[in-house]
C-alpha atoms as a PDB file:
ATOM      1  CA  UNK A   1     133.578 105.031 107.875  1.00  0.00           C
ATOM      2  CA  UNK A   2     131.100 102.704 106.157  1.00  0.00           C
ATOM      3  CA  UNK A   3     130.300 100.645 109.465  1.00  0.00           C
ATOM      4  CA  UNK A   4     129.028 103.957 111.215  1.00  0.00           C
ATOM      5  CA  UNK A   5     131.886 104.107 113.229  1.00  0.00           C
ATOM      6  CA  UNK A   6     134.071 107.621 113.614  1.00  0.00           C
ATOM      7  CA  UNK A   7     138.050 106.482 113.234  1.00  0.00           C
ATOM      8  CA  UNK A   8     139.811 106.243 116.489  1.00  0.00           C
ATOM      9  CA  UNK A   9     141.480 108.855 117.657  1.00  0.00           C
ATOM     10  CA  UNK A  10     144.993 109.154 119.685  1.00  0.00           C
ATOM     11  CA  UNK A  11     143.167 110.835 122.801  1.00  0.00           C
ATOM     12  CA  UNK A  12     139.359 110.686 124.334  1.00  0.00           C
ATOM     13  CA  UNK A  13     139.233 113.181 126.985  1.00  0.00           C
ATOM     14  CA  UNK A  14     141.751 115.144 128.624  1.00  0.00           C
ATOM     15  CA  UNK A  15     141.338 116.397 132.438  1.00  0.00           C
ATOM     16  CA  UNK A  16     142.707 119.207 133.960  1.00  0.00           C
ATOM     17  CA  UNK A  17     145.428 119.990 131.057  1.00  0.00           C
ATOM     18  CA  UNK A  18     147.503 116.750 132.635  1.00  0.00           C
ATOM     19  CA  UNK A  19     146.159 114.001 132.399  1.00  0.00           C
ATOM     20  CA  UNK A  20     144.983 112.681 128.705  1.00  0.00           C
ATOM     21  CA  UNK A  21     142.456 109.474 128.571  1.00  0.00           C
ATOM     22  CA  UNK A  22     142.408 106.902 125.684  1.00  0.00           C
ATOM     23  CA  UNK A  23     139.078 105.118 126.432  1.00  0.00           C
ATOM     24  CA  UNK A  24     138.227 102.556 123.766  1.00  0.00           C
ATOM     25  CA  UNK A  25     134.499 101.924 125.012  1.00  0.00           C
ATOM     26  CA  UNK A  26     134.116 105.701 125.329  1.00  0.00           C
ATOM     27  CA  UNK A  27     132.282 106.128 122.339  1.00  0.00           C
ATOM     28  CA  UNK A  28     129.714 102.968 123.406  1.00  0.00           C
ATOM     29  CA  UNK A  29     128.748 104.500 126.925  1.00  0.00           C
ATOM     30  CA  UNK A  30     128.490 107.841 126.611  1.00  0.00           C
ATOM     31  CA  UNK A  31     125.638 107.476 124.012  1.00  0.00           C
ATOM     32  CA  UNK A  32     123.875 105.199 126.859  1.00  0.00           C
ATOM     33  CA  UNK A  33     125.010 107.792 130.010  1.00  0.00           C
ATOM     34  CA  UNK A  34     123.427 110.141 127.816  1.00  0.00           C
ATOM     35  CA  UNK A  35     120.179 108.886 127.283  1.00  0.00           C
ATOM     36  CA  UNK A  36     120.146 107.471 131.106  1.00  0.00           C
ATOM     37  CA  UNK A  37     120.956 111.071 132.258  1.00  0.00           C
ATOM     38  CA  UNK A  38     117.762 112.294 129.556  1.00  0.00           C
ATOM     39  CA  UNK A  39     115.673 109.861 130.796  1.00  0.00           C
ATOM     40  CA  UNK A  40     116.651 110.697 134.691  1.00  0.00           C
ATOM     41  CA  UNK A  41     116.135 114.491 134.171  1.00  0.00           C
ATOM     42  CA  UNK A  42     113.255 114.779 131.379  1.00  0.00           C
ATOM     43  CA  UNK A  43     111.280 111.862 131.862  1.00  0.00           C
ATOM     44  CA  UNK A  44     111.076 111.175 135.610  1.00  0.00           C
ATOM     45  CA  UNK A  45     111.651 114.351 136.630  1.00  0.00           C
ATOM     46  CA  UNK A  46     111.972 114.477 140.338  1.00  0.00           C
ATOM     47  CA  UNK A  47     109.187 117.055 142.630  1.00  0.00           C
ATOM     48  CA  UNK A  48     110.738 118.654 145.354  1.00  0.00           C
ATOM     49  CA  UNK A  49     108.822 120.492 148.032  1.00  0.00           C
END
């Protein structure tokens, strides 16, 4: 679309074959659970002894 957004789709996620999600603000957190779980993982990177 011309506002950068992808056209809504009838289903987000489905879990387990039973159980199918339509999760308008899916496509705003993921991007931001995403770079949370980057940052977590690459950038602090936790030392274990």
């Amino acid at each position: 679309m011309e506002s950068g957004e992808f056209p809504q789709q009838e289903l987000t996620g489905i879990c387990l074959r039973t159980c199918m999600i339509h999760y308008a603000a899916y496509r705003n957190i993921f991007p931001l659970w995403a770079l949370g779980e980057y940052r977590r993982h690459v950038l602090l990177p936790s030392y274990s002894i």
